[in-house]
N, C-alpha and C. Protein backbone atom coordinates (compact mmCIF):
# COMPACT_ATOMS: atom_id res chain seq x y z
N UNK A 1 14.84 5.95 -15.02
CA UNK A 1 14.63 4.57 -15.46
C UNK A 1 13.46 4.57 -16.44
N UNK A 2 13.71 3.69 -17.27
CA UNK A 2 12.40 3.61 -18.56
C UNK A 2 11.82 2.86 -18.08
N UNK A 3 9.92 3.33 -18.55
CA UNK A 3 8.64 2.66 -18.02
C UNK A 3 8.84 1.14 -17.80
N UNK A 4 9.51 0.59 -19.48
CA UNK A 4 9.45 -0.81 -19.27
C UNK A 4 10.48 -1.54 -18.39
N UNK A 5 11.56 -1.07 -18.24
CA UNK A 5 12.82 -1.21 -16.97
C UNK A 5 12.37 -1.58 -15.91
N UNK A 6 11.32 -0.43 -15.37
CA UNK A 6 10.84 -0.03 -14.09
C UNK A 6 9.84 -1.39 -13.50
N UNK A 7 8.89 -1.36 -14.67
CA UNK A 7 8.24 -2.31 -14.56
C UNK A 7 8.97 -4.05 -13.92
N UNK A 8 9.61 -4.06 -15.19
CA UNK A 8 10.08 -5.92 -15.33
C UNK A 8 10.84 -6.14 -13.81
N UNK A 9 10.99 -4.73 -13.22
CA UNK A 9 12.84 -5.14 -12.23
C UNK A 9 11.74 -4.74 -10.62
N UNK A 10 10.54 -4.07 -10.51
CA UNK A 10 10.24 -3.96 -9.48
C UNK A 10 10.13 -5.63 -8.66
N UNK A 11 10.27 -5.44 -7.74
CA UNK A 11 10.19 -6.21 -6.82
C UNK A 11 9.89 -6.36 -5.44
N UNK A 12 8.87 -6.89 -4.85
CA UNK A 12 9.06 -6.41 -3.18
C UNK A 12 10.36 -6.92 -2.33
N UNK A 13 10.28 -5.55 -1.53
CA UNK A 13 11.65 -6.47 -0.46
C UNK A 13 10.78 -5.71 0.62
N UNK A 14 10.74 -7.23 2.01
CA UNK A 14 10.42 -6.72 2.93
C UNK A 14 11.24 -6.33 3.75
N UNK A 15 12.59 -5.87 3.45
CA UNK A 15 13.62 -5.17 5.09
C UNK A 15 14.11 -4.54 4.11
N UNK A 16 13.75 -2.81 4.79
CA UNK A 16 13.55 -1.90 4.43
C UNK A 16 14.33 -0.72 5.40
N UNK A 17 15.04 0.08 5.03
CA UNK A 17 15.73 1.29 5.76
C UNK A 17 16.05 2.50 5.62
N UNK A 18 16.56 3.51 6.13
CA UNK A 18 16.24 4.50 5.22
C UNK A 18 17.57 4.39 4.42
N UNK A 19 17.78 5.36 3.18
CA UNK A 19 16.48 6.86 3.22
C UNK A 19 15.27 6.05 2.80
N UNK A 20 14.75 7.20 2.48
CA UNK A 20 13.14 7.04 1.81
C UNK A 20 12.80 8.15 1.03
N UNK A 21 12.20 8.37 0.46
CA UNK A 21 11.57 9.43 -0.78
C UNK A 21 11.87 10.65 0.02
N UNK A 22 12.44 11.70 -0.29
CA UNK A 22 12.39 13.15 0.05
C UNK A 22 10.42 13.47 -0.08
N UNK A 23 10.29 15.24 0.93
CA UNK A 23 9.45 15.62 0.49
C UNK A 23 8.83 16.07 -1.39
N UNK A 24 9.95 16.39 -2.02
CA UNK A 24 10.06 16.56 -3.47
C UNK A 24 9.39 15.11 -4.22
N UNK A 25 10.07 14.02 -3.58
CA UNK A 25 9.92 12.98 -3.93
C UNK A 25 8.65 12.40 -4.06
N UNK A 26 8.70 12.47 -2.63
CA UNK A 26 6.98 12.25 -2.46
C UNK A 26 5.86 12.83 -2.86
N UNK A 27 6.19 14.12 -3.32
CA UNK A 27 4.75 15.22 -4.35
C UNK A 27 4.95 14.42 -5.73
N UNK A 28 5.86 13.55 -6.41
CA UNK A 28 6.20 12.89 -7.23
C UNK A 28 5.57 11.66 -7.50
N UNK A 29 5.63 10.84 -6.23
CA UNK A 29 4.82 9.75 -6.35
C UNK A 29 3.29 9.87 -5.50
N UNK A 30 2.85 10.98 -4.82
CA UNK A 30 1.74 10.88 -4.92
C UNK A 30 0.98 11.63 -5.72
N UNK A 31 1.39 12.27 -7.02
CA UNK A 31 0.91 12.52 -8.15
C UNK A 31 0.62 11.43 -9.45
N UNK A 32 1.93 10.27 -9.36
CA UNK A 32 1.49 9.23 -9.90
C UNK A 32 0.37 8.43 -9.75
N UNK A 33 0.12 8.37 -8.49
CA UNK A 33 -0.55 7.70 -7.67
C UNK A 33 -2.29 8.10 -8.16
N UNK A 34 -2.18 9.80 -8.09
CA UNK A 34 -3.43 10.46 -8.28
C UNK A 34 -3.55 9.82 -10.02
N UNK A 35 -2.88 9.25 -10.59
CA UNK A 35 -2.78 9.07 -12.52
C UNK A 35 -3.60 7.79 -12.12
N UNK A 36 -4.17 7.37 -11.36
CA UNK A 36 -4.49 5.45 -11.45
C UNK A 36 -5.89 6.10 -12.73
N UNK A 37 -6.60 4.83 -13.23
CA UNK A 37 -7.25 4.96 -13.98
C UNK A 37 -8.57 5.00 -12.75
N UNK A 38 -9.45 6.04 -13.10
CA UNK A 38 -10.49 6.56 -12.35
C UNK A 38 -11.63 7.24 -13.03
N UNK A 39 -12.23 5.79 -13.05
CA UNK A 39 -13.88 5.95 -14.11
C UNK A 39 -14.62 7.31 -13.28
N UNK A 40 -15.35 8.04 -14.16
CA UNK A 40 -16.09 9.27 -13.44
C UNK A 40 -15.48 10.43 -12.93
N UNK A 41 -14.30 10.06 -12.76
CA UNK A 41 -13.43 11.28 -11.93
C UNK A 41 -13.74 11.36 -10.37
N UNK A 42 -13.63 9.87 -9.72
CA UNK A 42 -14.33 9.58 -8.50
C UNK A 42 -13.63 10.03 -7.67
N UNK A 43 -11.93 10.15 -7.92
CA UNK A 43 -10.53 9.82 -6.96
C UNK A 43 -11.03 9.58 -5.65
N UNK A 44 -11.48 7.73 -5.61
CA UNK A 44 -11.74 6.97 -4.86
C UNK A 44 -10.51 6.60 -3.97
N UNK A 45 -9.81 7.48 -3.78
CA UNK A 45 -8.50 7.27 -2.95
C UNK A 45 -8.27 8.31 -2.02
N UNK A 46 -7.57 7.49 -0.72
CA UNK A 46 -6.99 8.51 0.36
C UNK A 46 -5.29 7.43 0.57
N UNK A 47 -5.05 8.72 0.79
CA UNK A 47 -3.38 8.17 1.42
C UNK A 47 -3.01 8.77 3.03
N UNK A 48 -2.66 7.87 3.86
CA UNK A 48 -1.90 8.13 4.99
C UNK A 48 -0.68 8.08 5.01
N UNK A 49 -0.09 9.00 5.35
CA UNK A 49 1.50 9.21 5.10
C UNK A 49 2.12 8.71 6.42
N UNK A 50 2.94 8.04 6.82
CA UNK A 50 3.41 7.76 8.26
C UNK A 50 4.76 7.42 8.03
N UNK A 51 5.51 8.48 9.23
CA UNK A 51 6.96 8.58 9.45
C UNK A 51 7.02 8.96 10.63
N UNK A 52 8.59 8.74 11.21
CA UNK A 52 9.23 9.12 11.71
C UNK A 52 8.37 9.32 13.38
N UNK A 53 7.79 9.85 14.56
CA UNK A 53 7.18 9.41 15.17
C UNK A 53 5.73 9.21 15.16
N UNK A 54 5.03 9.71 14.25
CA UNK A 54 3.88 8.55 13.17
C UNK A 54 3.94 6.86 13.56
N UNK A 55 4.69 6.26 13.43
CA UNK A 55 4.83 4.79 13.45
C UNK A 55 4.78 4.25 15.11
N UNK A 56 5.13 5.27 15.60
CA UNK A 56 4.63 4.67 16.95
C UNK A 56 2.92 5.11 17.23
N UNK A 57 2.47 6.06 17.03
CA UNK A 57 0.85 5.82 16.87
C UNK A 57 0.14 4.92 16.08
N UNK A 58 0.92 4.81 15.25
CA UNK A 58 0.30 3.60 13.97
C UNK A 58 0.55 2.50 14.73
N UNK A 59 1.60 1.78 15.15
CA UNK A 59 1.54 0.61 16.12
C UNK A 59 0.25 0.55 17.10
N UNK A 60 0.00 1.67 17.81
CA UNK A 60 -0.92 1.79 19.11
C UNK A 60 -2.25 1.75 18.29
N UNK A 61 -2.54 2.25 17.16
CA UNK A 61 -3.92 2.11 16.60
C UNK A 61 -4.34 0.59 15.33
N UNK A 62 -2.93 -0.06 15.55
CA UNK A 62 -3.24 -1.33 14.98
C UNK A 62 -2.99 -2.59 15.76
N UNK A 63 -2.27 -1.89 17.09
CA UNK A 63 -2.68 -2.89 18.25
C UNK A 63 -4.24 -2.89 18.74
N UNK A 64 -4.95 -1.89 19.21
CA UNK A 64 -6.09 -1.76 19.09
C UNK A 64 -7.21 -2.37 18.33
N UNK A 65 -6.63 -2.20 17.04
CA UNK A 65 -7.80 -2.73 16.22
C UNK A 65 -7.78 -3.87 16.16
N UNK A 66 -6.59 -4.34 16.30
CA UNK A 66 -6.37 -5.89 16.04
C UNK A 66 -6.97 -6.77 17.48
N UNK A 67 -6.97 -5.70 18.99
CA UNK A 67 -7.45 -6.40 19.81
C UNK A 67 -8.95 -6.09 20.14
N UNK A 68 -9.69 -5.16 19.13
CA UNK A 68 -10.93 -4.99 19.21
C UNK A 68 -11.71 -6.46 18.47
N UNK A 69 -10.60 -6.98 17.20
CA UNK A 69 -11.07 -7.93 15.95
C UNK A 69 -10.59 -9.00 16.76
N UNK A 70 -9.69 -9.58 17.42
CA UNK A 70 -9.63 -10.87 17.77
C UNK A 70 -8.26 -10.70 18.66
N UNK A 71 -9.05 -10.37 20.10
CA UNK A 71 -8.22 -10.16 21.72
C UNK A 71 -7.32 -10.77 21.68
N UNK A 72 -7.37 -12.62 21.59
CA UNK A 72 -6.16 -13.57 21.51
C UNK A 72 -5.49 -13.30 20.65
N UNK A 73 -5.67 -13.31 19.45
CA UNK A 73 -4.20 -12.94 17.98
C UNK A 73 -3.70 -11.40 18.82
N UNK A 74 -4.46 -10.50 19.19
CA UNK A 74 -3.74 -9.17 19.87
C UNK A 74 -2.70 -9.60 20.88
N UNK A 75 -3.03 -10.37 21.81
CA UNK A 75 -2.35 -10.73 22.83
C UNK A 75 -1.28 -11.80 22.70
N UNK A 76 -1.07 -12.66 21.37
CA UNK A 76 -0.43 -13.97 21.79
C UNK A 76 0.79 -12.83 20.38
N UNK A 77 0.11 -11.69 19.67
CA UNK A 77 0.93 -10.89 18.27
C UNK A 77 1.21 -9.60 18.57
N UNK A 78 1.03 -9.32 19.73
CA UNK A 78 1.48 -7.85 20.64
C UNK A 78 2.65 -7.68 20.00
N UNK A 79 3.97 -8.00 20.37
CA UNK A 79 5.31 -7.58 19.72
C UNK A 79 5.06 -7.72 18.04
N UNK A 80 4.40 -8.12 17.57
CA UNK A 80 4.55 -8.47 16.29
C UNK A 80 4.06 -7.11 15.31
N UNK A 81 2.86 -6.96 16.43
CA UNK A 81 2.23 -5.84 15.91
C UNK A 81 3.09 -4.28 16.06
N UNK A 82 3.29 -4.64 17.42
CA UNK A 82 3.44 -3.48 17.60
C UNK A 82 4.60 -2.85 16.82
N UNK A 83 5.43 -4.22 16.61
CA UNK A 83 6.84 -3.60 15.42
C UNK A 83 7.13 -3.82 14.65
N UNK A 84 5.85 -3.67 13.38
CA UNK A 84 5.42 -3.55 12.32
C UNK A 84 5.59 -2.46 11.86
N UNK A 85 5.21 -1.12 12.34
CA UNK A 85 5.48 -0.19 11.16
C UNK A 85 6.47 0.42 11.38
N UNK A 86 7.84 -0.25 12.21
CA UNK A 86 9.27 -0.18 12.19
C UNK A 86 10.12 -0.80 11.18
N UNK A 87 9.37 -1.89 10.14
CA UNK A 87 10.03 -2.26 8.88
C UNK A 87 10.32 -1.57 8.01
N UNK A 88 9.93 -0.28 7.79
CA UNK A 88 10.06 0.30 6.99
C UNK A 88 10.44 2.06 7.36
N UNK A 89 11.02 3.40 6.66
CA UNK A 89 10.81 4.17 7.16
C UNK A 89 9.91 5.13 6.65
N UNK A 90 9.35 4.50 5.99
CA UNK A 90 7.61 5.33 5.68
C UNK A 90 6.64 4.03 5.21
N UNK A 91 5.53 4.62 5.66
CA UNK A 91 4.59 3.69 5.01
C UNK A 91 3.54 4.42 4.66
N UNK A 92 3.04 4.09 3.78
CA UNK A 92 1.68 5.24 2.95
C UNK A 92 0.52 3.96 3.13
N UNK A 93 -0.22 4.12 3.80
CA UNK A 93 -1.73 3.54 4.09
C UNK A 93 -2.64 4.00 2.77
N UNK A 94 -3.17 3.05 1.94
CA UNK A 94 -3.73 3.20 1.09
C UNK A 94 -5.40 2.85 1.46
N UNK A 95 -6.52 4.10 1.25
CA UNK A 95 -7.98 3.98 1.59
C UNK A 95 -8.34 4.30 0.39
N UNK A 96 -9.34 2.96 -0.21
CA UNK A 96 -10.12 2.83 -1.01
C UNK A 96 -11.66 4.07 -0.42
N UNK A 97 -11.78 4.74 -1.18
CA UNK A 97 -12.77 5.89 -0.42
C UNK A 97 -13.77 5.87 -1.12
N UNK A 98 -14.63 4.76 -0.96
CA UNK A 98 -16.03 4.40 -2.30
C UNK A 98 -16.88 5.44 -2.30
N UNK A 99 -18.04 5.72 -3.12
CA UNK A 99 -19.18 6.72 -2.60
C UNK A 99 -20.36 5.54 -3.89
N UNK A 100 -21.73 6.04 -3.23
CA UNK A 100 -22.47 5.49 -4.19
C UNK A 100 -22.54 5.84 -5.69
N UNK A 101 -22.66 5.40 -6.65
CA UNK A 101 -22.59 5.57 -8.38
C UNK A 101 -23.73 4.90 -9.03
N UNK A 102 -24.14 5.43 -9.39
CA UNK A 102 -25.37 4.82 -10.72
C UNK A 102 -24.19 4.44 -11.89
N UNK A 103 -23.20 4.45 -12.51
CA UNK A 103 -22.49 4.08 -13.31
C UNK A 103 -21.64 3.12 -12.89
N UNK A 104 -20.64 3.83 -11.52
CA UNK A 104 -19.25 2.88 -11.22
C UNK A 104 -19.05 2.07 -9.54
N UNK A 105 -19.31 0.75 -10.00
CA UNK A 105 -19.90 -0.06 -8.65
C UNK A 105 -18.70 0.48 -7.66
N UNK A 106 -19.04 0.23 -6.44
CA UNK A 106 -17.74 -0.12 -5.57
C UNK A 106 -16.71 -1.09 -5.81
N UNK A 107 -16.71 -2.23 -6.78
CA UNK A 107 -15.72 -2.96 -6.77
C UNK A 107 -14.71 -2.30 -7.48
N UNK A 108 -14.86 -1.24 -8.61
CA UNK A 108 -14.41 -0.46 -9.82
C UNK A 108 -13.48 0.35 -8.81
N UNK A 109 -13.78 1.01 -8.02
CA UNK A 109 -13.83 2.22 -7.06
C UNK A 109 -12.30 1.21 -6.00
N UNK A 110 -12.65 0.28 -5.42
CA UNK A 110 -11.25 -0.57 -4.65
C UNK A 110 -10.54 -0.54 -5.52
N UNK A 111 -10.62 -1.32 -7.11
CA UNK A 111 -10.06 -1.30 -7.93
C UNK A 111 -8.77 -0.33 -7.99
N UNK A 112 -9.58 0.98 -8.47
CA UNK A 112 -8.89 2.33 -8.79
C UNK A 112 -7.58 2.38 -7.05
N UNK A 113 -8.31 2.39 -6.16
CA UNK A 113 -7.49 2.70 -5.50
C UNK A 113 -6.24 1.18 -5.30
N UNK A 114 -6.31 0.47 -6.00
CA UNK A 114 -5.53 -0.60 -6.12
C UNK A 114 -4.20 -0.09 -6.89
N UNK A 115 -4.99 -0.32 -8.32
CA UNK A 115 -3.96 0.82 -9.07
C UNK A 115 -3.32 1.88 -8.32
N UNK A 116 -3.58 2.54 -7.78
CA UNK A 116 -3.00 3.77 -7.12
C UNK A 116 -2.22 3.64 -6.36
N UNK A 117 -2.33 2.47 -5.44
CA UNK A 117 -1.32 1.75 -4.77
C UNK A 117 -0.09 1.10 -5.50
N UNK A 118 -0.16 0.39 -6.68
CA UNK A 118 0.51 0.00 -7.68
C UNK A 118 1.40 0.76 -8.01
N UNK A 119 0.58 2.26 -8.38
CA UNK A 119 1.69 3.67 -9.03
C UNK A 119 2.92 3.87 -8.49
N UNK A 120 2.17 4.23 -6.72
CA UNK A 120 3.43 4.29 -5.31
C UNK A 120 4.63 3.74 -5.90
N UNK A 121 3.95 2.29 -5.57
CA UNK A 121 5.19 1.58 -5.84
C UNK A 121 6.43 1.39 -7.20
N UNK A 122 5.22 1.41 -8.01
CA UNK A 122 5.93 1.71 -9.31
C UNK A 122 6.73 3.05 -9.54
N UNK A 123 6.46 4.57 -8.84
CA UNK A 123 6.87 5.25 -8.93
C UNK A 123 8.40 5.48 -8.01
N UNK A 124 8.00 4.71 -6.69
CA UNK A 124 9.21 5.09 -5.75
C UNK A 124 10.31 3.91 -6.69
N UNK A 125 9.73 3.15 -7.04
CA UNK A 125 10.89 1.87 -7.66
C UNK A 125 12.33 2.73 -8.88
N UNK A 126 10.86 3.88 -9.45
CA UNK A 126 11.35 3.91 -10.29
C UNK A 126 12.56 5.61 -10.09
N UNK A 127 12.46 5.77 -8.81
CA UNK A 127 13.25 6.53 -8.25
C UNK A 127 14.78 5.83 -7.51
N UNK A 128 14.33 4.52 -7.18
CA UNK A 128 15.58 3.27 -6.72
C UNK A 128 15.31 3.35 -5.35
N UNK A 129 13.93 3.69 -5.07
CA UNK A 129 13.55 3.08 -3.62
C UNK A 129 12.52 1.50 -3.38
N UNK A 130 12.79 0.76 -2.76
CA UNK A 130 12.14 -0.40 -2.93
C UNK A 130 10.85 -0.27 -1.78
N UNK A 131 10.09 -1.48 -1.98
CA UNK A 131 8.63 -1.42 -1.29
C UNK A 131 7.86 -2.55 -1.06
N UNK A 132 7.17 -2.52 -0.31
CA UNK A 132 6.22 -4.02 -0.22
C UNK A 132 4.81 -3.68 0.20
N UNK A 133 4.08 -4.35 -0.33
CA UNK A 133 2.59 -4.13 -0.50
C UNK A 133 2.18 -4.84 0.83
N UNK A 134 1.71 -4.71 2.16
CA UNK A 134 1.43 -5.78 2.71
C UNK A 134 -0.51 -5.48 3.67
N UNK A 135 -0.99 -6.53 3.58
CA UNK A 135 -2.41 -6.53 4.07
C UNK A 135 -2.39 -7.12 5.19
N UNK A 136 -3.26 -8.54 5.08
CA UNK A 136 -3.54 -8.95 6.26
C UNK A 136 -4.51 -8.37 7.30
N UNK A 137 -5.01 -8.95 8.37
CA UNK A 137 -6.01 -8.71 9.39
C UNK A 137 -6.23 -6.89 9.18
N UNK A 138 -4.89 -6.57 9.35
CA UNK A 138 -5.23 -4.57 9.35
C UNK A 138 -5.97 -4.21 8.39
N UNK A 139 -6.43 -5.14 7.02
CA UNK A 139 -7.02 -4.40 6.04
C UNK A 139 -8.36 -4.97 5.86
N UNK A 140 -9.06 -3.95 4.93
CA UNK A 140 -10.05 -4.76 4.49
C UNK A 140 -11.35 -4.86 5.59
N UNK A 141 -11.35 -3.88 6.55
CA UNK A 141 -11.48 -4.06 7.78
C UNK A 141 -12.31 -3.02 8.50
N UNK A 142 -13.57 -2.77 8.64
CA UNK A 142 -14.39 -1.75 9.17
C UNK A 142 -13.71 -1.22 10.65
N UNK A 143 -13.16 -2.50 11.27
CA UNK A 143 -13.05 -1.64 12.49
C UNK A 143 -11.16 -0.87 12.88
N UNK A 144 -10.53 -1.15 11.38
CA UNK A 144 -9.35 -0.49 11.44
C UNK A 144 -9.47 0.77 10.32
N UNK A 145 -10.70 0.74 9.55
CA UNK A 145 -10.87 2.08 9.07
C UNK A 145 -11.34 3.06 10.43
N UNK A 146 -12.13 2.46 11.30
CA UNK A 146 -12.63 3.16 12.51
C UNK A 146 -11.31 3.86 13.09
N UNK A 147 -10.38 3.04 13.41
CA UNK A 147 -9.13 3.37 14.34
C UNK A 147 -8.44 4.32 13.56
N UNK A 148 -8.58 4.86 12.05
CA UNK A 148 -7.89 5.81 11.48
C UNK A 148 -8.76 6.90 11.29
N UNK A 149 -10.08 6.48 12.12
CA UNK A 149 -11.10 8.02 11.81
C UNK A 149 -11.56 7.96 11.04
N UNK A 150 -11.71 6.97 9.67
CA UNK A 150 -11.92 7.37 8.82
C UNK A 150 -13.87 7.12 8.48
N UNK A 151 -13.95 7.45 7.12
CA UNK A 151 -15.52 7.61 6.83
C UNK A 151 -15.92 6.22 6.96
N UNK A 152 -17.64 5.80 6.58
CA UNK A 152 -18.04 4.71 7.06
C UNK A 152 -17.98 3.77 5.22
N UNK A 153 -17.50 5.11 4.26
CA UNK A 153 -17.26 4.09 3.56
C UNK A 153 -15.88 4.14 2.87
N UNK A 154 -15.12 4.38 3.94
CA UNK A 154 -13.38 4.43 3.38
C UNK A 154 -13.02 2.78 4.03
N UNK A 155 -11.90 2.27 3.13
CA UNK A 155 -11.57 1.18 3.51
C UNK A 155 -9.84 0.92 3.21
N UNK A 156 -9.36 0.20 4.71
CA UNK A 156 -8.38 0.36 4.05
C UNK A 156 -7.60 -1.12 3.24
N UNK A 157 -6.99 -0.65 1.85
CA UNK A 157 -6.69 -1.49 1.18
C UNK A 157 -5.39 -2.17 0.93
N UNK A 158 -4.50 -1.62 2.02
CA UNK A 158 -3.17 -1.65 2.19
C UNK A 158 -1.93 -0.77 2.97
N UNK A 159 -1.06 -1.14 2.97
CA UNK A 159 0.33 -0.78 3.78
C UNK A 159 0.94 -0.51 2.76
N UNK A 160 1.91 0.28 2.30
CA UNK A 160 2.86 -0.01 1.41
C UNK A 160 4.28 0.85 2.38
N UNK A 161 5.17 -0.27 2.41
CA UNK A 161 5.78 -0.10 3.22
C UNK A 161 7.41 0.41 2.53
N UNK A 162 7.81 1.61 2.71
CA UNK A 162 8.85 1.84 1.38
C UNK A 162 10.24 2.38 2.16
N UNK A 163 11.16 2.55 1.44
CA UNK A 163 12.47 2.81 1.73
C UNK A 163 13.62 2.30 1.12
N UNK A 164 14.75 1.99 1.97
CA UNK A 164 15.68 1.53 0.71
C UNK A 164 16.29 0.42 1.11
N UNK A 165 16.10 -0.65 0.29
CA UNK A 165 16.39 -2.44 0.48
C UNK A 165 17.53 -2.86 1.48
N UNK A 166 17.62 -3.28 2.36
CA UNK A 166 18.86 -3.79 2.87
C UNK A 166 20.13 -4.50 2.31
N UNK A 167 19.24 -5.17 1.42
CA UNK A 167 20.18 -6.04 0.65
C UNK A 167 20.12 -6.05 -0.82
N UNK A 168 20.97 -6.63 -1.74
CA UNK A 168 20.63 -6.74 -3.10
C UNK A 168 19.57 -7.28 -3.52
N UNK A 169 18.42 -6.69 -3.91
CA UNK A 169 17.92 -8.14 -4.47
C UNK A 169 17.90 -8.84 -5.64
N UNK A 170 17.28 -9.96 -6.06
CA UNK A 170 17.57 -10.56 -7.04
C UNK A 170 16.23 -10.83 -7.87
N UNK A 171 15.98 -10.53 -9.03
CA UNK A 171 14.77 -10.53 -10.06
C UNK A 171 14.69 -12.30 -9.34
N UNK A 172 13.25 -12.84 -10.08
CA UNK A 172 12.97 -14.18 -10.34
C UNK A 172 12.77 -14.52 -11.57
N UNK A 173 13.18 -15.16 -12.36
CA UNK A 173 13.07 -15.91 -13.33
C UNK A 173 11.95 -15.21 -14.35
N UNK A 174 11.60 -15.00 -14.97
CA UNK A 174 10.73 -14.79 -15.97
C UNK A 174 9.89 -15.47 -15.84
N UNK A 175 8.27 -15.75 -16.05
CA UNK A 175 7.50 -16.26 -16.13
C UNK A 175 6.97 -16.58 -17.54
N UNK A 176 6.34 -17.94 -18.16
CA UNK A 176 6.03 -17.76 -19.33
C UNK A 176 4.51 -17.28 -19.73
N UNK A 177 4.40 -16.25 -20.09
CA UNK A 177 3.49 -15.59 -20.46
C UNK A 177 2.30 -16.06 -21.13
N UNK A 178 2.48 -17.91 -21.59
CA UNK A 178 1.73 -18.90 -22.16
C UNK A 178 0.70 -19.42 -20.92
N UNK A 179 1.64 -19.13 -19.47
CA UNK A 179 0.94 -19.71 -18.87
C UNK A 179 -0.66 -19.37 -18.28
N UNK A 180 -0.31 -17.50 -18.79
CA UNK A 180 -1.40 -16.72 -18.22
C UNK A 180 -2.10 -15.72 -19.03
N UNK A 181 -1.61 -15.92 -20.35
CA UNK A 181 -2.25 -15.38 -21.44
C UNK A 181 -3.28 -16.71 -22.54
N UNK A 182 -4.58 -15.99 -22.72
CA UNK A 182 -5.63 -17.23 -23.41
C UNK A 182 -5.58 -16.19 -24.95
N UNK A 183 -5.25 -16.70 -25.68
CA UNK A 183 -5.38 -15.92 -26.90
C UNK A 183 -6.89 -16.18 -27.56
N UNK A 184 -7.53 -15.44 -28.08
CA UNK A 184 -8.64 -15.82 -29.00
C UNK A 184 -8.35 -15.16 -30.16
N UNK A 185 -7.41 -15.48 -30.53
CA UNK A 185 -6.66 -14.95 -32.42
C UNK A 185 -7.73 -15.94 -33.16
């Protein structure tokens, strides 16, 4: 598929099944991924790969976190949680992995690993696997970077939840580009 194809037609779909990216596949898009734009040569990024019985530990460590951050939403969103990372049949956990910089702040540094998250998606799309970006309470979140082990300044910045669409989906309308472009010609 051509760059600009890839681009205009991605779309999220959240019900998701397999297949999903081969191993081949996946050295594919997490090489894209490694392309995000990355001031300094920081590669302010980590990826968690989760499949296949992966997703049942990932349930148990985001039930956890979620009942370390707020017991009642754990308890009244138990099923909810727990069969969450059954929407999909992989999900790549995206960690923004900051370090201190005299040049490139930490916001630059989430940034990059934003983009990088972007690539994923842009890359598996552009293989004809679909995906959805999803956050919420699990992210963004000191004490669910804790539950993945991770460093005190890794953060995580997302789910991307991938595989192959259930259903057709359907583009939306075009947007007019007047509405969100300010020219200073």
């Amino acid at each position: 598929m051509d760059a600009i194809k890839t681009l205009l037609t991605r779309k999220s779909s959240p019900r998701l099944q397999e297949p999903s990216p081969s191993s081949e596949e996946l050295e594919l898009i997490f090489q894209a991924a490694l392309r995000a734009p990355d001031h300094a040569a920081l590669k302010p990024w980590k990826f968690i790969k989760v499949s296949g019985k992966g997703r049942e530990k990932l349930a148990e460590v985001l039930l956890d976190a979620v009942n370390k951050i707020n017991p009642i939403k754990a308890s009244q969103d138990r099923d909810k949680i727990l069969s969450a990372p059954y929407r999909a049949p992989l999900i790549i956990i995206v960690v923004a992995s900051t370090q201190d910089h005299e040049i490139v702040p930490e916001i630059e540094q989430i940034l990059s690993a934003g983009a990088a998250a972007q690539n994923i998606l842009i890359a598996a799309h552009s293989m004809g696997y679909s995906g959805i970006w999803r956050t919420g309470l699990v992210s963004f979140n000191k004490e669910v970077s804790r539950s993945f082990d991770l460093a005190d300044n890794d953060i995580v910045i997302g789910y991307l939840y991938i595989g192959t669409s259930e259903k057709e989906m359907t583009l939306p309308s075009n947007s007019n580009i007047n509405d969100f472009v300010i020219n200073w010609d």
